[in-house]
Protein backbone atom coordinates (compact mmCIF):
# COMPACT_ATOMS: atom_id res chain seq x y z
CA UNK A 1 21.93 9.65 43.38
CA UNK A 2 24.92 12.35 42.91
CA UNK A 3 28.16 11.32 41.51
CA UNK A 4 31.45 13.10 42.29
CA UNK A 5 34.37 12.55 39.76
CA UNK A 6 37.06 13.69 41.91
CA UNK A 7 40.63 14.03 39.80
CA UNK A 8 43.89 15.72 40.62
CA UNK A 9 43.16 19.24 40.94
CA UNK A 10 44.76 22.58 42.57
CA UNK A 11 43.49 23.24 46.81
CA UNK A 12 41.68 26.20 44.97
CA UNK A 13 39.98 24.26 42.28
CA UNK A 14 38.37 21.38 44.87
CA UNK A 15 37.67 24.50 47.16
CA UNK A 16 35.32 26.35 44.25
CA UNK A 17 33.83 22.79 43.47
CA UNK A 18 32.55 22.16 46.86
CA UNK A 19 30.91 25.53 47.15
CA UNK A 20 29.38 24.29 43.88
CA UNK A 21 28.57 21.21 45.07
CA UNK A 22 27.18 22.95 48.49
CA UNK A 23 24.93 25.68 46.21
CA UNK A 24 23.78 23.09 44.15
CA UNK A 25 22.27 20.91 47.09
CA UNK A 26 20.63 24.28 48.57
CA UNK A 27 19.13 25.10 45.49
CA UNK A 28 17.73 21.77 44.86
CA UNK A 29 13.81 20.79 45.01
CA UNK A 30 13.28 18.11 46.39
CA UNK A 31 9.47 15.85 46.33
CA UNK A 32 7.92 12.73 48.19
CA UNK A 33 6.61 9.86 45.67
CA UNK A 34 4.50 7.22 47.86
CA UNK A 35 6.01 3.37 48.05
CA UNK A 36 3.21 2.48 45.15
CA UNK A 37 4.94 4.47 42.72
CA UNK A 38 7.61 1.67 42.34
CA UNK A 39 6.11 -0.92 40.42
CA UNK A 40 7.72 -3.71 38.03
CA UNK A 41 7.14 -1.00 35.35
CA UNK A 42 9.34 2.45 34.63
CA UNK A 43 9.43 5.11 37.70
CA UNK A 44 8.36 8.66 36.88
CA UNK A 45 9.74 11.15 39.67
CA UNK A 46 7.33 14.10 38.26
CA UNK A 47 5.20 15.94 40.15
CA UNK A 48 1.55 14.59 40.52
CA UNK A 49 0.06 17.10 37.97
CA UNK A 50 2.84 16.46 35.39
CA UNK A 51 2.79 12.57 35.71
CA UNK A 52 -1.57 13.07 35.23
CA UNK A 53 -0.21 15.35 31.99
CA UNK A 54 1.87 12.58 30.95
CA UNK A 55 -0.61 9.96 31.33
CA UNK A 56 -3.11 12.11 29.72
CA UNK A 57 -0.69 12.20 26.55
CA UNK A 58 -0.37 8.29 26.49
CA UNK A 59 -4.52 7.57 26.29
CA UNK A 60 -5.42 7.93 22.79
CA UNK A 61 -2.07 7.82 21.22
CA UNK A 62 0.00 5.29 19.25
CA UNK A 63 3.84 5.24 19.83
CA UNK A 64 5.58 6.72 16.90
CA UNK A 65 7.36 3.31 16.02
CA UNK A 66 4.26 1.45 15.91
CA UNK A 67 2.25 3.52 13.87
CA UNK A 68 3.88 1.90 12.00
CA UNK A 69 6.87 3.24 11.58
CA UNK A 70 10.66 2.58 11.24
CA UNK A 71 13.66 5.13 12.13
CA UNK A 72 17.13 4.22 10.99
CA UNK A 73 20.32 5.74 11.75
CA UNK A 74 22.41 7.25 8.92
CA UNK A 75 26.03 5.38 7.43
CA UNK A 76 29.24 4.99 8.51
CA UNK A 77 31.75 4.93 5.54
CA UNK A 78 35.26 4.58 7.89
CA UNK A 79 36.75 6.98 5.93
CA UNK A 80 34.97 10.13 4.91
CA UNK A 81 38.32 11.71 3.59
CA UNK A 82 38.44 9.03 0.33
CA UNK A 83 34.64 8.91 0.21
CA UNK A 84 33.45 12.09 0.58
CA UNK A 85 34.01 14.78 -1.48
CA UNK A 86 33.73 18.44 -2.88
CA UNK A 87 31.08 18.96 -5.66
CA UNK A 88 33.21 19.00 -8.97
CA UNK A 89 36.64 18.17 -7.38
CA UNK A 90 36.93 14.09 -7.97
CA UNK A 91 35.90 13.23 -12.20
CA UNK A 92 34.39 9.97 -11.50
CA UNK A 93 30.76 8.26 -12.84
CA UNK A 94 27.34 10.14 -11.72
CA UNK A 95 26.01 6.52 -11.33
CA UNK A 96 28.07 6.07 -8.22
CA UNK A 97 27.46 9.27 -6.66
CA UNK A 98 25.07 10.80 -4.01
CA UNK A 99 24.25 13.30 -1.83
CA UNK A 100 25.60 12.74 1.78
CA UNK A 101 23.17 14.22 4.22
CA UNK A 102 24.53 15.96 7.35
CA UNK A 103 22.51 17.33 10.13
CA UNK A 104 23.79 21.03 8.95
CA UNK A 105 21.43 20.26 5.51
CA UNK A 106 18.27 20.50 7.47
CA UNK A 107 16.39 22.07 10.00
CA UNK A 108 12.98 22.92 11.25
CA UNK A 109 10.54 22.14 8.66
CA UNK A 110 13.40 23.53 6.24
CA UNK A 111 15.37 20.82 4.08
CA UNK A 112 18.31 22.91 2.31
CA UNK A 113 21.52 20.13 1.55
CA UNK A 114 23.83 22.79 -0.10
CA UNK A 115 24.75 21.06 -3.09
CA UNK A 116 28.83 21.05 -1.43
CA UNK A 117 29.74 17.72 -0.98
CA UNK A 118 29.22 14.20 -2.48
CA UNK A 119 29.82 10.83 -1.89
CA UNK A 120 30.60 7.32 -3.38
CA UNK A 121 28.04 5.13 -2.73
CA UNK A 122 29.18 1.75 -4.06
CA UNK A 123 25.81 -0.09 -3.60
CA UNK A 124 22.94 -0.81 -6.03
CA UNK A 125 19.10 -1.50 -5.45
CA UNK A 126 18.15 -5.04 -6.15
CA UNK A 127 14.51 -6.16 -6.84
CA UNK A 128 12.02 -6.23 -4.14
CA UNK A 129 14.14 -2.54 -3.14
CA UNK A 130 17.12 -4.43 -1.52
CA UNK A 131 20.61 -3.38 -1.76
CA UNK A 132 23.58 -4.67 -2.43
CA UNK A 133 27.21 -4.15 -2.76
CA UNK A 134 28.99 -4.10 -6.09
CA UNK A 135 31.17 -6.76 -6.75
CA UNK A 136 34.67 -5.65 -7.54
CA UNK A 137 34.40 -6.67 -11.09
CA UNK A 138 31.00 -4.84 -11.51
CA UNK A 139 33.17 -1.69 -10.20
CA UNK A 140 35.78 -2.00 -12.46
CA UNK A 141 33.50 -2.63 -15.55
CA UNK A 142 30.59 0.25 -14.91
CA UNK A 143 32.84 2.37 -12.80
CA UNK A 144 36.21 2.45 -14.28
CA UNK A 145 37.02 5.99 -13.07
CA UNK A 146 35.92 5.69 -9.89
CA UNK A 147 37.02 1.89 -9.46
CA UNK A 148 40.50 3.51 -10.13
CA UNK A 149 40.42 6.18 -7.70
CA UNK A 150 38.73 3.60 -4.93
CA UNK A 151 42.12 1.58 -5.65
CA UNK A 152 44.88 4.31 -5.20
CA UNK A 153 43.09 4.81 -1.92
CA UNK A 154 42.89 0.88 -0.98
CA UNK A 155 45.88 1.35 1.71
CA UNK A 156 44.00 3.69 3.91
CA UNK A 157 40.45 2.00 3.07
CA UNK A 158 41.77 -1.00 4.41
CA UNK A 159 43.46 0.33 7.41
CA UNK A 160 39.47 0.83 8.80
CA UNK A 161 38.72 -0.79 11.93
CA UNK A 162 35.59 -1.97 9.75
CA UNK A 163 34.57 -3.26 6.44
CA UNK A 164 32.82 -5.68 4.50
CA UNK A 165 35.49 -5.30 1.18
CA UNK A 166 38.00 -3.03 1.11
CA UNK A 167 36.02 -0.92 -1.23
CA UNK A 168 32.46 -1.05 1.28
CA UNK A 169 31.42 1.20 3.85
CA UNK A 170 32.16 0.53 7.37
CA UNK A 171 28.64 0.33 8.25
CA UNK A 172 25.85 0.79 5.73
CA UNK A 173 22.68 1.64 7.52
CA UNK A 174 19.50 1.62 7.03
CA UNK A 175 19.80 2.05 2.78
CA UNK A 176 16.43 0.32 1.80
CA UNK A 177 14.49 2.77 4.59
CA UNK A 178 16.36 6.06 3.49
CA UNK A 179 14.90 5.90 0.28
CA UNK A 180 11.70 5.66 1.89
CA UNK A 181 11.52 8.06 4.71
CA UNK A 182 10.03 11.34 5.07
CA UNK A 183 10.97 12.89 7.89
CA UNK A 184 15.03 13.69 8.89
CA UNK A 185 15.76 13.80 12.33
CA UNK A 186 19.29 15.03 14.23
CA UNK A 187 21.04 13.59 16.35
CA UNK A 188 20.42 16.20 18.75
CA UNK A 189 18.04 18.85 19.00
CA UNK A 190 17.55 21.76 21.42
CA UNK A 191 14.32 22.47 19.63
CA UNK A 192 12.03 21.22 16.76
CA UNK A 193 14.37 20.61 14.54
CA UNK A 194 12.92 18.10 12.53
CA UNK A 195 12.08 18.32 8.59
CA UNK A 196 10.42 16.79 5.57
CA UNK A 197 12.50 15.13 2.67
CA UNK A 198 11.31 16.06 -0.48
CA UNK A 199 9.45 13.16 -2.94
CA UNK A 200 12.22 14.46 -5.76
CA UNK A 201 15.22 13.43 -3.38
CA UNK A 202 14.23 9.57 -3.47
CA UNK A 203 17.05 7.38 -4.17
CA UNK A 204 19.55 10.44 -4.32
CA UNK A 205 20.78 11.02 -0.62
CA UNK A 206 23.32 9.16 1.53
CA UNK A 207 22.12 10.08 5.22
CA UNK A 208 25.46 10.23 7.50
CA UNK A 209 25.55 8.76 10.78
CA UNK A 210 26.68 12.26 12.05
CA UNK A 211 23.63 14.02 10.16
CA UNK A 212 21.38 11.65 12.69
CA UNK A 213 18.25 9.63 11.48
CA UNK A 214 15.42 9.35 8.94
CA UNK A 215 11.58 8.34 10.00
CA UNK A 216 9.52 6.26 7.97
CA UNK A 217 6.06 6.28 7.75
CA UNK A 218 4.37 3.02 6.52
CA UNK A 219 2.03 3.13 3.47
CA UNK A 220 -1.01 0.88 5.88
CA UNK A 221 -0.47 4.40 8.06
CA UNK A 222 -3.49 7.08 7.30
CA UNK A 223 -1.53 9.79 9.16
CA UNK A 224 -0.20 12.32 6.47
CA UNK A 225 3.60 12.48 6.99
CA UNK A 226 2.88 16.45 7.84
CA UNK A 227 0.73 15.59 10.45
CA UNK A 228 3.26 13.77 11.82
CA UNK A 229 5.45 16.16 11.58
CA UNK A 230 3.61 18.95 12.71
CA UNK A 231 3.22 17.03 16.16
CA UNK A 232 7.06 16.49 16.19
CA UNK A 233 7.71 19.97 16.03
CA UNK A 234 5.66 21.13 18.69
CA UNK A 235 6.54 22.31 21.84
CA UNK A 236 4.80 19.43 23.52
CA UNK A 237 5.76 16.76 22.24
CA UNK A 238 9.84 18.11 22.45
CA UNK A 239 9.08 18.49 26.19
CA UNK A 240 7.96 14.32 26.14
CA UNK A 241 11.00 14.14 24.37
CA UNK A 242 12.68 16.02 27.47
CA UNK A 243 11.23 13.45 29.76
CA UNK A 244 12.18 10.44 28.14
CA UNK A 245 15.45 10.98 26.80
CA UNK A 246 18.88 12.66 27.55
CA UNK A 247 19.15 15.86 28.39
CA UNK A 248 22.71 17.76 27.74
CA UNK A 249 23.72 21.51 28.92
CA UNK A 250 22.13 23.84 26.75
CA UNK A 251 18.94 22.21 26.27
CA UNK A 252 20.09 19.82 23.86
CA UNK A 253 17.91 15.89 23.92
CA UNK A 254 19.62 13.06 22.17
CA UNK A 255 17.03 11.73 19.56
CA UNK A 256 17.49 8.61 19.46
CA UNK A 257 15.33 5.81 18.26
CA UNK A 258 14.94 4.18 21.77
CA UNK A 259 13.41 7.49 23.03
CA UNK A 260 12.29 9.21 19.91
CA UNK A 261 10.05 6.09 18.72
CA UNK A 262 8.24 6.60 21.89
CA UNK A 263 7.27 9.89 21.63
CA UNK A 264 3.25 9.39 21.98
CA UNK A 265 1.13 10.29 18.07
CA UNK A 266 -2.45 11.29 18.63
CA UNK A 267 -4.45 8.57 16.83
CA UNK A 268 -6.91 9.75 14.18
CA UNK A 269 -10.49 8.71 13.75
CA UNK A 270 -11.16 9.32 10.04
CA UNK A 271 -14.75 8.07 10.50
CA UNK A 272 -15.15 11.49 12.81
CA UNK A 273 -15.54 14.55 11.04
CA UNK A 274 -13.97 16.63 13.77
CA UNK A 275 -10.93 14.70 13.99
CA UNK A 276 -10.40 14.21 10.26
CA UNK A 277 -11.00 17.89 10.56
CA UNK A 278 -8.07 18.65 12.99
CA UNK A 279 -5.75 15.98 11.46
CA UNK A 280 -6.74 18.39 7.49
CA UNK A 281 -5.59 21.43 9.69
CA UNK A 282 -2.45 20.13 11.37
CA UNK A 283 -1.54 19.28 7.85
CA UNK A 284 -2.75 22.66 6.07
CA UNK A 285 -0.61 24.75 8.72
CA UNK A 286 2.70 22.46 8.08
CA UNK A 287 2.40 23.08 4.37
CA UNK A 288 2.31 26.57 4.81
CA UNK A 289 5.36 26.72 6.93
CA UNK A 290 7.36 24.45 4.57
CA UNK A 291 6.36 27.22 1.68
CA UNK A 292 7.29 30.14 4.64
CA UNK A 293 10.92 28.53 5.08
CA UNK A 294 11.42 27.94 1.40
CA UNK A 295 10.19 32.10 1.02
CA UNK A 296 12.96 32.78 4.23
CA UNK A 297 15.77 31.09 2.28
CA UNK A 298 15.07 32.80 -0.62
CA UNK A 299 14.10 36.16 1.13
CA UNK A 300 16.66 38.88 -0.31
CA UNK A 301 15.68 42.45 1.70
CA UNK A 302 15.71 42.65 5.64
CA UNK A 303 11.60 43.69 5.32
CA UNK A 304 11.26 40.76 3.92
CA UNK A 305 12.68 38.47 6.19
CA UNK A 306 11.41 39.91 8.89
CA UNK A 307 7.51 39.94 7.90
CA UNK A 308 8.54 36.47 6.92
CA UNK A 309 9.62 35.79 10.27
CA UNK A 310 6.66 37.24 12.20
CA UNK A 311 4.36 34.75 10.10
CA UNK A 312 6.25 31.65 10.72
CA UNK A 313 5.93 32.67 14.43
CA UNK A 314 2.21 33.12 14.21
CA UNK A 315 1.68 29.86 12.62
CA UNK A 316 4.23 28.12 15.08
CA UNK A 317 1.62 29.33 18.06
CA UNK A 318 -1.33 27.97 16.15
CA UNK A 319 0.14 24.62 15.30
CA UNK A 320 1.39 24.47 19.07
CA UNK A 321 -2.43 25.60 20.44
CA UNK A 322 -4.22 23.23 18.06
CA UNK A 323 -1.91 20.59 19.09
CA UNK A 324 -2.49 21.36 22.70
CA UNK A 325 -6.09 20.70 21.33
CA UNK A 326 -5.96 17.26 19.87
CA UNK A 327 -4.42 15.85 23.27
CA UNK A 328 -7.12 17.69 25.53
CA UNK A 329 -4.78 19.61 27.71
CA UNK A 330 -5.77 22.22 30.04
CA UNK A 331 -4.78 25.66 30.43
CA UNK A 332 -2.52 24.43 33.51
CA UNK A 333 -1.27 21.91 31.88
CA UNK A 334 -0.34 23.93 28.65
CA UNK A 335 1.45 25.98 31.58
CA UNK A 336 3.58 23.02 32.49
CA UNK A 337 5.13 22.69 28.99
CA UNK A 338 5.28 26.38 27.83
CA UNK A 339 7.33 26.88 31.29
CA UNK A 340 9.74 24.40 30.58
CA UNK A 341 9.98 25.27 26.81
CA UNK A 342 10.56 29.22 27.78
């Protein structure tokens, strides 16, 4: 279907647009999909040797989500200006305080929150790992300090569209799974840009609903949490993401949990030497290039980021090439993906 959004514009403007319009419809591909194609299930409009790839990808795979798994967006506090703010600026209790997470803190397989910013986080973990708002009392008596600079900013807290109390965020995702997860995950990507959180950052961050998500990877799960990881990253499964999600100018995919929880993980027979063997290797190679980001960041001489560079690269084509392995693809079919990834 096309869609024209025609507005008030200039005789020139609507002139340029319809040569656009008229390019774009000669430059278009166009395919025939047979009448069987449209079942009661979801239409793919791929070509026949991309919808066989596709297929392929689904056969001895478990959906990301059901691994299991759980993927939570980050919070919402209404009012980032009174909540948020510079390292060392705002002398209020350490008890109260956390590390917001943005999508700017991490990237692929690197996990680098500067330090900057902080952020009142007026909840508290209850038994069974439950949270729970303070009560405005329990404020006042544990946090006295910051109770008092909550209340010179109650006029504009409670001017939020949004709120529990006056005093809560506006929408406090996800807290319990946070402090779980192990894998951060943008909003949007135009790439692998997906990275491990640390075991010595439990409990400490506040992931922001404009720093994306966080995937959690249930204990009764085998998978290592690099594994995972390592099949995130590569090219192929991005380019599943491509084809299930939304794709913006630039490349860009919208990774959200609707489409992101589907992306298909290759199931692991731990009974089979070979495949406990690939799974060891998937998670050998991510280690390394966790260690070969942390060595970037710290890199201090040109030489040294760029040999750096060149070996993050080479392991980068052999994760890609032994994941191309574990779902069986052919040389064609590897073709297919590294086109559309180029």
């Amino acid at each position: 279907c096309l869609l024209f959004l025609q507005g008030r514009a200039s005789d020139s403007f609507k002139y340029a647009q319809s040569k656009a319009d008229r390019a774009s419809l000669q430059n278009a591909t166009f395919s025939k999909h047979g009448s069987e194609a449209l079942g009661s299930g979801s239409w793919t409009f791929e070509s026949p040797d991309t919808t066989l790839l596709l297929a392929k990808l689904e056969q001895d795979a478990t959906r990301l989500l059901d691994l299991p798994a759980d993927m939570g967006r980050g919070s919402s506090t209404g009012d980032d200006s009174v909540f948020v703010f510079e390292t060392g600026t705002l002398k209020i209790e350490e008890g109260i305080v956390r590390e917001p997470l943005f999508a700017s803190d991490f990237g692929r397989y690197s996990f680098a929150p500067g330090g900057k910013w902080r952020v009142i986080f007026p909840y508290r973990v209850c038994e069974g790992g439950a949270y729970r708002l303070y009560s405005e009392q329990e404020l006042k008596t544990k946090f006295p300090r910051a109770f008092a600079y909550l209340l010179e900013n109650q006029p504009a807290l409670r001017r939020r569209k949004q709120y529990r109390e006056w005093f809560s965020y506006s929408a406090p995702r996800n807290l319990e799974l946070h402090d779980q997860a192990q894998i951060a995950v943008p909003l949007l990507a135009n790439g692998g840009l997906f990275a491990l959180i640390p075991d010595s950052k439990r409990g400490l961050l506040c992931p922001m609903a404009s720093g994306g998500f966080t995937v959690t990877i249930a204990k009764e799960s085998r998978l290592r949490s690099e594994y995972v990881l390592g099949l995130l990253n590569s090219k192929l499964l991005f380019w599943r993401l491509g084809t299930l999600s939304n794709v913006f100018r630039g490349g860009w995919i919208t990774c959200t949990k609707q489409y992101f929880g589907a992306l298909p993980i290759r199931n692991i027979d731990f009974s089979n030497a070979a495949d406990k063997s690939r799974h060891d290797q998937v998670v050998q190679l991510v280690e390394q290039m966790l260690t070969l980001h942390q060595r970037l960041s710290a890199a201090k001489t040109p030489q040294e980021k760029t040999a750096l560079e060149r070996q993050i690269t080479a392991n980068d084509t052999q994760l890609d090439r032994l994941v191309y392995d574990l779902y069986g693809l052919t040389e064609e079919e590897i073709r297919i993906v590294e086109k559309a990834a180029a």
